[in-house]
N, C-alpha and C. Protein backbone atom coordinates (compact mmCIF):
# COMPACT_ATOMS: atom_id res chain seq x y z
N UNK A 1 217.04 161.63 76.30
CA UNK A 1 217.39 161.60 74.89
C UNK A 1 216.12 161.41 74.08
N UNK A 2 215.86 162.38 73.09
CA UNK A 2 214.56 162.11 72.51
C UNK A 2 215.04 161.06 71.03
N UNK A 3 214.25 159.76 70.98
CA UNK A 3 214.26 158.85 70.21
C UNK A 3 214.11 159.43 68.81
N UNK A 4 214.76 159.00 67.58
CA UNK A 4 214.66 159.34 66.31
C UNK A 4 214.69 160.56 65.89
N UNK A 5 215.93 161.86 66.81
CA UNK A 5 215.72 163.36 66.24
C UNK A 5 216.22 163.43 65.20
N UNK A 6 216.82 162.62 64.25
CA UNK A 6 217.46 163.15 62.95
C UNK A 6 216.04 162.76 62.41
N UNK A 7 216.09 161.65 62.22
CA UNK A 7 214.38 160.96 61.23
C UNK A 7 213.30 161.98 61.29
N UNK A 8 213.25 162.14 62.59
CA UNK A 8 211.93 163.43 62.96
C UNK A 8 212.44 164.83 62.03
N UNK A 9 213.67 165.43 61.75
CA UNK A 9 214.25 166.38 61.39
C UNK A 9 213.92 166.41 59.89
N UNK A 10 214.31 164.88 59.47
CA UNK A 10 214.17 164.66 57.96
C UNK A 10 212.93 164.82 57.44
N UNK A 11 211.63 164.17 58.74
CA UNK A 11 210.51 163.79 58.09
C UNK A 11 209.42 165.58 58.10
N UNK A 12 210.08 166.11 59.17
CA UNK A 12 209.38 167.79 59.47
C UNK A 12 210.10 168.61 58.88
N UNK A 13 211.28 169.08 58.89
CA UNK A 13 212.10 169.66 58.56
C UNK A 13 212.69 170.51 59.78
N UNK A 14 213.79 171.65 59.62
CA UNK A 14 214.23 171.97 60.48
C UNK A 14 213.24 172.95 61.59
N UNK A 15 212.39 173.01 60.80
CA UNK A 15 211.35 174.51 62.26
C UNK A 15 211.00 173.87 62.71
N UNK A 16 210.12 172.88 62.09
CA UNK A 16 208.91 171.74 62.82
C UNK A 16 209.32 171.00 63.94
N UNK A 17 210.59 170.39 63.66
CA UNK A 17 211.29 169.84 64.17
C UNK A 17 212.09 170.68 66.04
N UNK A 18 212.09 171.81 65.16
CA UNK A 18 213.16 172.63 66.38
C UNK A 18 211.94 172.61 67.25
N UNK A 19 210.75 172.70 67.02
CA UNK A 19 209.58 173.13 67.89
C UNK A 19 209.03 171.94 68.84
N UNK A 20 210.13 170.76 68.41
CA UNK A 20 209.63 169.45 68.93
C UNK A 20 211.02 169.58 70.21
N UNK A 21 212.00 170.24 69.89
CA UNK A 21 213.37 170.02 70.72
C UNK A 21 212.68 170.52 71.45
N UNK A 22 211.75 171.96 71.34
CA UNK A 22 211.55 173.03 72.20
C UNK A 22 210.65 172.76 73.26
N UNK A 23 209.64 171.51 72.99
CA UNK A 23 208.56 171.30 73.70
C UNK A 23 209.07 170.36 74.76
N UNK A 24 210.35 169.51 74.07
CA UNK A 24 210.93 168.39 74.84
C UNK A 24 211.57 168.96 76.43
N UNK A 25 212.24 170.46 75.85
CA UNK A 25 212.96 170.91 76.60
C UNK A 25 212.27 171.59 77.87
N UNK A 26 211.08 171.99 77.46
CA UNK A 26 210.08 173.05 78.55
C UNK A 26 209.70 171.88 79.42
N UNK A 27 209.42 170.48 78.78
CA UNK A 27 208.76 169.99 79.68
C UNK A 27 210.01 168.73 81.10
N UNK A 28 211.14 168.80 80.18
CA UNK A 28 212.40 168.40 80.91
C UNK A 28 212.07 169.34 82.20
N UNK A 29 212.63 170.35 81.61
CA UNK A 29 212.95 171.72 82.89
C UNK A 29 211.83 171.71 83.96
N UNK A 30 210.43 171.77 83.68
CA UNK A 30 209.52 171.72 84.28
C UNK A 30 209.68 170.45 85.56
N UNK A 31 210.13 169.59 84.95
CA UNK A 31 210.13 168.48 85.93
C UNK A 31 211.64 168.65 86.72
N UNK A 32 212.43 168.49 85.87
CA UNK A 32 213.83 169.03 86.72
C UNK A 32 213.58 170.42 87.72
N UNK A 33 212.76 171.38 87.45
CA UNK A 33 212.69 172.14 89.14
C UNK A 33 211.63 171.46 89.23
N UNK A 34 210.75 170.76 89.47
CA UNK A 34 209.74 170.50 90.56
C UNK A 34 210.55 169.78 91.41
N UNK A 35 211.78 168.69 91.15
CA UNK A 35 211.85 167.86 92.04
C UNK A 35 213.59 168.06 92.57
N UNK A 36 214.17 169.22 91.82
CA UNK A 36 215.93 169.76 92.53
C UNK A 36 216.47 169.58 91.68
N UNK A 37 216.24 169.09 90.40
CA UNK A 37 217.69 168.75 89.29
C UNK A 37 218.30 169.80 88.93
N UNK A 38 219.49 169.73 88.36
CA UNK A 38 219.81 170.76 87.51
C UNK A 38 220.18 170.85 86.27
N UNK A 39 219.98 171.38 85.13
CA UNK A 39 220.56 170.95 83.93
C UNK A 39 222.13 171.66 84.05
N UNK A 40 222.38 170.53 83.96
CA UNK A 40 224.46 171.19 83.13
C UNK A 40 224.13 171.34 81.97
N UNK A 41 223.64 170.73 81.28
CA UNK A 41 223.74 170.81 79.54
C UNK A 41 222.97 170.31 78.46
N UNK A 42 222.32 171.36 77.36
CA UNK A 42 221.27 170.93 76.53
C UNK A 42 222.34 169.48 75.32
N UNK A 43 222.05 168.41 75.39
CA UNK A 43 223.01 167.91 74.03
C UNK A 43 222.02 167.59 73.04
N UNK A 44 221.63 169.23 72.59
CA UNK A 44 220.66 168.99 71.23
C UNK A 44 219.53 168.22 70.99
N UNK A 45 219.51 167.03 71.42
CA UNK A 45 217.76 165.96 71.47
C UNK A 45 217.79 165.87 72.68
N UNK A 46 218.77 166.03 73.78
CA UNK A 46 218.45 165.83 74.99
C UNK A 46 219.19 166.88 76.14
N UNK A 47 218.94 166.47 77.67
CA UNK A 47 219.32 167.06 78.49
C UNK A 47 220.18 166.44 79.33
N UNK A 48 221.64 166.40 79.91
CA UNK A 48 222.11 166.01 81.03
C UNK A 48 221.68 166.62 82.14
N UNK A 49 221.33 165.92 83.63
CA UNK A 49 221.11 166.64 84.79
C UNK A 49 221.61 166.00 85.81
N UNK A 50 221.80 166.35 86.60
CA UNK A 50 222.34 166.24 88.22
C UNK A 50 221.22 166.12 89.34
N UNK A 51 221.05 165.62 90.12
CA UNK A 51 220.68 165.88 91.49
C UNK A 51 221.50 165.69 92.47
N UNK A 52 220.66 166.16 93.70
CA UNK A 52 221.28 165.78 94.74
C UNK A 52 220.93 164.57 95.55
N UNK A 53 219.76 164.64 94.92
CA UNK A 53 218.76 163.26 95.83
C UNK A 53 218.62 162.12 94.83
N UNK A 54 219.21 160.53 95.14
CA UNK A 54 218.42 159.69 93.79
C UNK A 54 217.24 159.68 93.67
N UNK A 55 216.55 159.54 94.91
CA UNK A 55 214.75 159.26 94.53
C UNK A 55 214.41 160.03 93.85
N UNK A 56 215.20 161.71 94.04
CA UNK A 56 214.04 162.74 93.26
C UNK A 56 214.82 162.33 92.27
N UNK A 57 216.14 162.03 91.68
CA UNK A 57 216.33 161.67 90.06
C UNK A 57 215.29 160.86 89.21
N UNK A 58 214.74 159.48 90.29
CA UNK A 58 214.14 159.00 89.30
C UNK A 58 212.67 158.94 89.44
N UNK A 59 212.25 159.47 90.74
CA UNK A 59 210.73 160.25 90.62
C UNK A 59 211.33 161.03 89.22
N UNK A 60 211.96 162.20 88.99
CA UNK A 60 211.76 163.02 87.75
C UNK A 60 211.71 162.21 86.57
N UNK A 61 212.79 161.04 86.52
CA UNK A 61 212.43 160.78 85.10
C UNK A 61 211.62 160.03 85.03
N UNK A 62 210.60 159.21 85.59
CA UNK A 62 209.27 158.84 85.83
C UNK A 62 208.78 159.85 85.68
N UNK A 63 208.21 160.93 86.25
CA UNK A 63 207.23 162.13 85.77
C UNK A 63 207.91 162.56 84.24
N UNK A 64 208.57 162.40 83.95
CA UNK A 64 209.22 162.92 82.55
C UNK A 64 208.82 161.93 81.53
N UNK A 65 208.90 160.88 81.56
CA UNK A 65 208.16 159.56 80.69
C UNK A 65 206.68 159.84 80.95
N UNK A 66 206.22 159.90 82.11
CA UNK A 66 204.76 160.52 81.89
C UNK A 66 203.79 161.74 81.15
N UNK A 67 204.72 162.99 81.40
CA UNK A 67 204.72 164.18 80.87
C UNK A 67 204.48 163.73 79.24
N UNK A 68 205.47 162.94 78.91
CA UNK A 68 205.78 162.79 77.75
C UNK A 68 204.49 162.13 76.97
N UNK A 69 203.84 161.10 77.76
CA UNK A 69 202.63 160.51 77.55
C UNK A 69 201.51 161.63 77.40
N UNK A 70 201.36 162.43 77.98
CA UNK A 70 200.29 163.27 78.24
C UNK A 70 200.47 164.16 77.35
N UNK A 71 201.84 164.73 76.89
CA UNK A 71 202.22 165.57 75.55
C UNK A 71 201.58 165.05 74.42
N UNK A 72 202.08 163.59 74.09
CA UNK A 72 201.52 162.99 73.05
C UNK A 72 200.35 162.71 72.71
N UNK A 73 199.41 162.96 73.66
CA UNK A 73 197.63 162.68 73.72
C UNK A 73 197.19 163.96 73.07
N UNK A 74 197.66 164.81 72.83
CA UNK A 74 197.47 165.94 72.82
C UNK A 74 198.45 166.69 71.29
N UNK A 75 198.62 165.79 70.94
CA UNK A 75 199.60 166.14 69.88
C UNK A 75 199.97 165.49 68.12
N UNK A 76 199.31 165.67 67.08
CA UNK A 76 199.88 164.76 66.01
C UNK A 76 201.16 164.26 65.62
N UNK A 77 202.02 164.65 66.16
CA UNK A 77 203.48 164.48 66.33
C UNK A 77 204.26 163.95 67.39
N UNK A 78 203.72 163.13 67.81
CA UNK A 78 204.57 162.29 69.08
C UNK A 78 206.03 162.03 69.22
N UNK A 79 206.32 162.10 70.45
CA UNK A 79 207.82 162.36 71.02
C UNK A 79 207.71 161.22 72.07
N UNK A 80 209.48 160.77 71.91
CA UNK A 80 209.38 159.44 72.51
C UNK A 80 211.08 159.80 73.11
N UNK A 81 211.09 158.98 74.24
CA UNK A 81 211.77 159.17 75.09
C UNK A 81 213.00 158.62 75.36
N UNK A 82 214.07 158.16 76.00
CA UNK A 82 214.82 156.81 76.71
C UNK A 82 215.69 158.00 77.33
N UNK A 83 215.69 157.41 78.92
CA UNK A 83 216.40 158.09 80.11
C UNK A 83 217.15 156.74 80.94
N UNK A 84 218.58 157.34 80.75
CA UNK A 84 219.35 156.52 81.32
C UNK A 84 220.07 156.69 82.31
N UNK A 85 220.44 156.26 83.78
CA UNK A 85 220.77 157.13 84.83
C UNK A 85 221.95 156.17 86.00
N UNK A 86 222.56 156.94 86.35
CA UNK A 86 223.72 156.22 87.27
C UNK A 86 224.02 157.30 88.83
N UNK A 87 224.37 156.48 89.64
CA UNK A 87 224.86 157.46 90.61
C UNK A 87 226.68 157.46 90.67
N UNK A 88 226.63 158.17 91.16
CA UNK A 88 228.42 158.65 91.33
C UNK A 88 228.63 159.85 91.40
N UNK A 89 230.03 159.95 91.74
CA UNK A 89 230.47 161.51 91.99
C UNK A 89 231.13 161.96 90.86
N UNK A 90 230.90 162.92 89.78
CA UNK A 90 231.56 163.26 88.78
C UNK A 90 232.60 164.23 88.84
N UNK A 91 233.30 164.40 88.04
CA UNK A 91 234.35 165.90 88.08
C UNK A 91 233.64 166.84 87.35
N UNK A 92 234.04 167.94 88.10
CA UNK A 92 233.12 169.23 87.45
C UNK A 92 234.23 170.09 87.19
N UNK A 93 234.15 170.85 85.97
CA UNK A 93 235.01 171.53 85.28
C UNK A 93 234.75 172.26 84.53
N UNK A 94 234.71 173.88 84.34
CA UNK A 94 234.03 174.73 83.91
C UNK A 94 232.34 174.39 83.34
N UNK A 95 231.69 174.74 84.36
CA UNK A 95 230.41 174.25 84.72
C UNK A 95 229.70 173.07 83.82
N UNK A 96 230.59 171.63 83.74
CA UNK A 96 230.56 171.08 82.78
C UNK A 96 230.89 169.61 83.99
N UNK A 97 230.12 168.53 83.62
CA UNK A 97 230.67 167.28 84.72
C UNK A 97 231.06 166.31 83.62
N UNK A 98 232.35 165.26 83.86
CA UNK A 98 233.14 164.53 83.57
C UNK A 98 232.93 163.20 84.19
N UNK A 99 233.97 162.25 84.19
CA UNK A 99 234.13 161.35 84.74
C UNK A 99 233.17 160.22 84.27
N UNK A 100 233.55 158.63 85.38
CA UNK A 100 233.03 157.09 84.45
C UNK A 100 231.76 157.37 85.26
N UNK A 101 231.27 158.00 85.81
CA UNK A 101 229.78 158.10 86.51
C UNK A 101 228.61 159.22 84.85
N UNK A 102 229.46 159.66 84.48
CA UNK A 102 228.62 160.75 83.41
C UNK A 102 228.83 159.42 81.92
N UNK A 103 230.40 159.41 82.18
CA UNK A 103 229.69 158.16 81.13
C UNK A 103 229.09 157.02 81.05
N UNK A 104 229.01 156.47 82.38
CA UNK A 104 227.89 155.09 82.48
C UNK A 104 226.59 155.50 82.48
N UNK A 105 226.26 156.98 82.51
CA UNK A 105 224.97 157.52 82.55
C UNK A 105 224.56 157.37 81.20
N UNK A 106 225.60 158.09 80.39
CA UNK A 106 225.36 157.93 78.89
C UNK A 106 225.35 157.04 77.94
N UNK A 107 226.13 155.66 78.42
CA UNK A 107 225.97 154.36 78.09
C UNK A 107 224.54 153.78 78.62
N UNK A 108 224.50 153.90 79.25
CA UNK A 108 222.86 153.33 79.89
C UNK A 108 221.56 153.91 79.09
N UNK A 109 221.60 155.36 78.61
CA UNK A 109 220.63 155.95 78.11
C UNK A 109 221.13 155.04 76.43
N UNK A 110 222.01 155.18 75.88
CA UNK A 110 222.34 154.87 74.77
C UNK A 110 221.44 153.20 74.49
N UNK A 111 221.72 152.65 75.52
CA UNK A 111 221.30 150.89 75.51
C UNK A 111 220.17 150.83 75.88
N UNK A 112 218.91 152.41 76.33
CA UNK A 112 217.88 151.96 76.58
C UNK A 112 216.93 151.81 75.93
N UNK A 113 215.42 151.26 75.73
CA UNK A 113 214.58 151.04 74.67
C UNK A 113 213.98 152.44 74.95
N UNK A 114 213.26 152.77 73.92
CA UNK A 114 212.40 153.37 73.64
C UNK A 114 211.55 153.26 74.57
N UNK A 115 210.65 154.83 75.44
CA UNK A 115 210.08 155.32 76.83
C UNK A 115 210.43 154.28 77.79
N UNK A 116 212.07 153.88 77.66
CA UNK A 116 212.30 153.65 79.76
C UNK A 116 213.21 154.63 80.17
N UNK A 117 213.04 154.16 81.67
CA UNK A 117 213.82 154.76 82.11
C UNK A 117 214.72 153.52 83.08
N UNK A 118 216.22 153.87 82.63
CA UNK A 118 216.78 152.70 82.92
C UNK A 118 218.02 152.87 83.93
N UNK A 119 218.25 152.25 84.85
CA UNK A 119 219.07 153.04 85.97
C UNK A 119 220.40 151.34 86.04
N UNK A 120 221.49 151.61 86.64
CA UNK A 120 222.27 151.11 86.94
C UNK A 120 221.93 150.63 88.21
N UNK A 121 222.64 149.31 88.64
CA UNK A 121 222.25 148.45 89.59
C UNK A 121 223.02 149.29 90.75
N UNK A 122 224.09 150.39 91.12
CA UNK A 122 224.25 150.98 91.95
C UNK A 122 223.57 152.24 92.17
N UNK A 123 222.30 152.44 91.34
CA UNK A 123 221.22 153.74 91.51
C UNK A 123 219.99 152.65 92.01
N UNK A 124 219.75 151.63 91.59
CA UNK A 124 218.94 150.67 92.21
C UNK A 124 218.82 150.21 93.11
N UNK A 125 220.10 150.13 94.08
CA UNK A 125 220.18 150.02 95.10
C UNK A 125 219.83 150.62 95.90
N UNK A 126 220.50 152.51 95.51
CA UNK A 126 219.79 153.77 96.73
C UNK A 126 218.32 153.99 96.37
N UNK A 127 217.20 153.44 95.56
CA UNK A 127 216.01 153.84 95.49
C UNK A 127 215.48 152.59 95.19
N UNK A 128 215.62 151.57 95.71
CA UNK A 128 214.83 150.69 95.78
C UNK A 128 213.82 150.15 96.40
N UNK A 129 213.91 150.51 98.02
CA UNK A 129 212.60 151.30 98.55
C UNK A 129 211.74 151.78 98.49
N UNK A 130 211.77 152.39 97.29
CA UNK A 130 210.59 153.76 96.56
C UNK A 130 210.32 153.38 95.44
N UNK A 131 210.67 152.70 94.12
CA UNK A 131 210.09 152.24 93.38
C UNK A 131 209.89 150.90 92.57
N UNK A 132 209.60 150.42 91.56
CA UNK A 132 210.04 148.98 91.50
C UNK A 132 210.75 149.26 89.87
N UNK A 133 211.34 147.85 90.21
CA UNK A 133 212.70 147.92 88.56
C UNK A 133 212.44 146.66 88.42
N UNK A 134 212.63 146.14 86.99
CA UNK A 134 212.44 144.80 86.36
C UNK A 134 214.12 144.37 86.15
N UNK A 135 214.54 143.61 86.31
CA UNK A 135 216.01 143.40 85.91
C UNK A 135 216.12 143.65 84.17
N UNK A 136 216.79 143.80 83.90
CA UNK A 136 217.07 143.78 82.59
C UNK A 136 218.60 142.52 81.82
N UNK A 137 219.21 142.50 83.15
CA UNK A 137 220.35 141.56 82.73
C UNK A 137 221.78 142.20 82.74
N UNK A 138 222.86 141.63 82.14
CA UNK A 138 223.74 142.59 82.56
C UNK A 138 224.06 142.65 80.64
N UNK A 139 224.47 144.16 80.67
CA UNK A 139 224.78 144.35 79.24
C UNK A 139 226.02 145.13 79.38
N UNK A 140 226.54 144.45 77.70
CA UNK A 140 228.14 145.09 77.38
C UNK A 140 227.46 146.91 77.02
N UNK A 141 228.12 147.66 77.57
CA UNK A 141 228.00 148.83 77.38
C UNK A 141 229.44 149.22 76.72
N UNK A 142 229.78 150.78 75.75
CA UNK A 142 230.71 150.46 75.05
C UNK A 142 231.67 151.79 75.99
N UNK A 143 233.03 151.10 75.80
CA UNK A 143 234.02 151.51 76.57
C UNK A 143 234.14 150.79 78.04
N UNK A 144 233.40 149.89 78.62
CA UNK A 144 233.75 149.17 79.71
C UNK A 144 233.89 147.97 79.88
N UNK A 145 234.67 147.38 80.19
CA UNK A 145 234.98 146.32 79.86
C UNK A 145 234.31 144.67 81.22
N UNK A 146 233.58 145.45 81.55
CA UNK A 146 232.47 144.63 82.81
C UNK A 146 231.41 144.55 81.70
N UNK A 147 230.37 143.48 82.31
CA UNK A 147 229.24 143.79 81.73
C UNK A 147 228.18 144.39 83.25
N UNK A 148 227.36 145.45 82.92
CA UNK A 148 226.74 146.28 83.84
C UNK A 148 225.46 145.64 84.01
N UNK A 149 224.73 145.53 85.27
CA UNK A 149 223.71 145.06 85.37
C UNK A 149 222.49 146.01 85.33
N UNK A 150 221.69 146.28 84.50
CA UNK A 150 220.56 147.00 84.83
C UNK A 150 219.57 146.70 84.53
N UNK A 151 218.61 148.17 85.18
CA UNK A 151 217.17 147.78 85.78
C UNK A 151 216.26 148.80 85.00
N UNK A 152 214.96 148.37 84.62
CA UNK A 152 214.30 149.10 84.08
C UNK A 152 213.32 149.51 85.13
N UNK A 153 213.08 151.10 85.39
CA UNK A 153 211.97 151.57 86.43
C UNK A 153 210.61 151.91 85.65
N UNK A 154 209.59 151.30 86.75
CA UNK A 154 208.22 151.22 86.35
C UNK A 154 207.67 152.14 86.61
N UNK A 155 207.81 152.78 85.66
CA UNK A 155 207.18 154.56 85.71
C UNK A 155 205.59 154.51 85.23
N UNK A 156 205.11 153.88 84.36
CA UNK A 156 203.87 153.81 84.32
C UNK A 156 202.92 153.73 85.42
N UNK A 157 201.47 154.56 85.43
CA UNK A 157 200.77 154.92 86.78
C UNK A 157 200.19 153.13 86.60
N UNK A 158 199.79 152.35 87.87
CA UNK A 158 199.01 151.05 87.83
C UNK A 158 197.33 151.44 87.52
């Protein structure tokens, strides 16, 4: 989800702006095939995707918070990030995925700060081996009536 696309819209206008969706989007995709994702669906500031593998989910959105860094070095117009991610099995329905696994994905991105990438304590579990996560605590996310525990992944290089 790219942070502040209406504000950015207001403050460039609509070309300037579209050229910021456009750069967001080349460099999504770029990372989604290097590592198997797939996009189901552009939602206008951002991208939903799938894998098959968690690690490569959140190797990608680690290289995607990075990408994003390296865009911005390079750019008067900086673009800012928050990737939010869950595992589960969704329903798929005219090439379109459903279900409380797509929306805890989207609750999680919704509750995350600005450039993390923030995963659910049952995606933390299958890739915890491979990278490190800071707890974050457990937060009311909206429509569930648990509070969810999550983890912020340390995508920054040491």
């Amino acid at each position: 989800d790219m942070v502040g696309s209406t504000e950015l819209t207001a403050r460039l206008g609509d070309a300037r702006a579209t050229d910021m969706v456009r750069a967001h989007d080349s460099l999504v995709r770029r990372e989604l095939n290097a590592y198997g994702g797939r996009e189901v669906k552009h939602l206008g500031d951002g991208i939903m995707a799938v894998f098959p593998d968690a690690e490569d989910a959140v190797e990608c959105a680690c290289a995607i918070q990075r990408g994003v860094v390296a865009f911005n070095a390079t750019t008067r117009e900086p673009m800012y990030l928050r990737i939010g991610m869950h595992v589960g099995e969704p329903v798929e329905d005219n090439n379109d995925l459903f279900g409380a696994a797509v929306q805890m994905a989207a609750r999680i991105c919704d509750d995350a700060a600005v450039e993390a990438v923030v995963i659910s304590e049952a995606l933390r579990a299958a890739v915890e081996h491979c990278c490190r996560v800071t707890p974050l605590g457990k937060r009311m996310l909206k429509g569930f009536k648990d509070p969810a525990p999550l983890f912020a992944v340390e995508w920054r290089e040491a």
